[in-house]
Protein backbone atom coordinates (compact mmCIF):
# COMPACT_ATOMS: atom_id res chain seq x y z
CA UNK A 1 104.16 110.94 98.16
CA UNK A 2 106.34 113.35 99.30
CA UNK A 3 108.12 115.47 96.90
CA UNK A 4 111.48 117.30 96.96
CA UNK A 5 113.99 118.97 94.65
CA UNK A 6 117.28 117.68 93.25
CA UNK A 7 118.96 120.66 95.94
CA UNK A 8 116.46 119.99 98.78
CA UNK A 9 117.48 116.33 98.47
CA UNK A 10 121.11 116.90 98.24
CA UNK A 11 120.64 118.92 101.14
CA UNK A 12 118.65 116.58 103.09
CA UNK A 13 119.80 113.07 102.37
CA UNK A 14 120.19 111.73 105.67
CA UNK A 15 115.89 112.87 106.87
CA UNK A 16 115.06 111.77 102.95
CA UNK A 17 116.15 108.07 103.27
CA UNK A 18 114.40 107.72 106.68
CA UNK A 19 111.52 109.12 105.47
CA UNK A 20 111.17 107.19 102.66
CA UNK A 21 111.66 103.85 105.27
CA UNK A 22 109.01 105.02 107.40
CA UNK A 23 106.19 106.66 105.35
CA UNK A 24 106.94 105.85 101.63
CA UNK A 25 108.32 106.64 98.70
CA UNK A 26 109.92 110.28 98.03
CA UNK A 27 109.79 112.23 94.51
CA UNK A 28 112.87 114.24 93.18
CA UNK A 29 112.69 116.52 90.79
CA UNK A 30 114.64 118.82 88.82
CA UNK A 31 112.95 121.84 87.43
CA UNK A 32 109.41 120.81 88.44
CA UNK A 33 109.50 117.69 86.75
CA UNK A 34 109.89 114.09 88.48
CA UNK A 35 113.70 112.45 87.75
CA UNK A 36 113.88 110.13 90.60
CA UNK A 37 112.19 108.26 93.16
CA UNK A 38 113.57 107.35 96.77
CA UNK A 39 112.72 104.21 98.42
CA UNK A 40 113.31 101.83 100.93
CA UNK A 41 115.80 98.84 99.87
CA UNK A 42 112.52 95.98 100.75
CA UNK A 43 110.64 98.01 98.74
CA UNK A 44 112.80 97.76 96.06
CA UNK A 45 113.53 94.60 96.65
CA UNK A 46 110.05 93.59 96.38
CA UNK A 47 109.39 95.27 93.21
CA UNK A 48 112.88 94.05 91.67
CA UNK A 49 111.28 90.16 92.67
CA UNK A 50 107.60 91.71 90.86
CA UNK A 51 110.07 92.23 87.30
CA UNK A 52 111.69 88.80 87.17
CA UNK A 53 111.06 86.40 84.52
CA UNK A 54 107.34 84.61 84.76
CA UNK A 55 106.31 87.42 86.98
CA UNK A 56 104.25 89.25 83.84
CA UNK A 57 100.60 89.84 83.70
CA UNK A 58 100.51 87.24 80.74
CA UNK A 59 102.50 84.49 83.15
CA UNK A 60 99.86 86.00 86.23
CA UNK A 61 96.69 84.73 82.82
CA UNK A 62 98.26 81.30 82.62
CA UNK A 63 99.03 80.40 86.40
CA UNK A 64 95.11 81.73 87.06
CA UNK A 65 93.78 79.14 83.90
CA UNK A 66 96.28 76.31 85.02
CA UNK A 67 95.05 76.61 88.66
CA UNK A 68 91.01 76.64 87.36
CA UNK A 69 91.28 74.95 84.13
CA UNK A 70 89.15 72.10 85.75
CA UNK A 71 86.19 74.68 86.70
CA UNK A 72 86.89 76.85 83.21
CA UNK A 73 85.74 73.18 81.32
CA UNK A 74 82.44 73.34 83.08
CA UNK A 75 81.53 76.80 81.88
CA UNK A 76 79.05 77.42 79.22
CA UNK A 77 81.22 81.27 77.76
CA UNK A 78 79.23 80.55 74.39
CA UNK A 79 76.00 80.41 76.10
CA UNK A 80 77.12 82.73 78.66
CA UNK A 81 77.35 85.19 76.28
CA UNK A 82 74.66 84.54 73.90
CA UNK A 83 71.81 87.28 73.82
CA UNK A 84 74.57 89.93 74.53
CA UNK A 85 75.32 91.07 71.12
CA UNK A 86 72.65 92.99 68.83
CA UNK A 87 71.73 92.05 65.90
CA UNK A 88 73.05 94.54 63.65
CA UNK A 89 76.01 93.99 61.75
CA UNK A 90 79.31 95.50 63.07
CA UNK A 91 80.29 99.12 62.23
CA UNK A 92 82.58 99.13 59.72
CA UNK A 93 86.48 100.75 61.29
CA UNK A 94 88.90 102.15 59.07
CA UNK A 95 92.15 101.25 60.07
């Protein structure tokens, strides 16, 4: 990603926005440390559309399990996963 500062992008607006159209993203920053990021409008469009409502990783879970939920019934996860664990008792965790 390229990577500019807050005067080199003032400077260079005009080269900044086509760059940022034609190869990616580009970093500002003020004092050495990232404050903004420049990018293309369908590239913020598309990740504006990835933050809408039902577009979470918990909403991604639940589409997955609705889609296979007919193959999920037909797996064995108990005996899947028996033999896995030793037998020792857990560790005890203070919390």
């Amino acid at each position: 990603m390229k990577r500019v500062s807050v005067a080199e992008a003032k400077n260079r607006l005009p080269a900044l926005i086509h760059a940022a159209e034609e190869t990616g993203p580009v970093e500002i920053l003020r004092h050495d440390k990232p404050v903004a990021v420049l990018v293309a409008h369908d590239e913020y469009e598309r990740l504006r559309r990835s933050r809408g409502p039902g577009n979470g990783t918990w909403d991604a879970i639940m589409r997955w399990r609705e889609k296979h939920k007919d193959e999920m019934e037909e797996l064995d996860l108990a005996g899947a996963l028996e033999g896995t664990r030793g037998e020792r008792p857990a560790r005890a965790v203070k919390w």
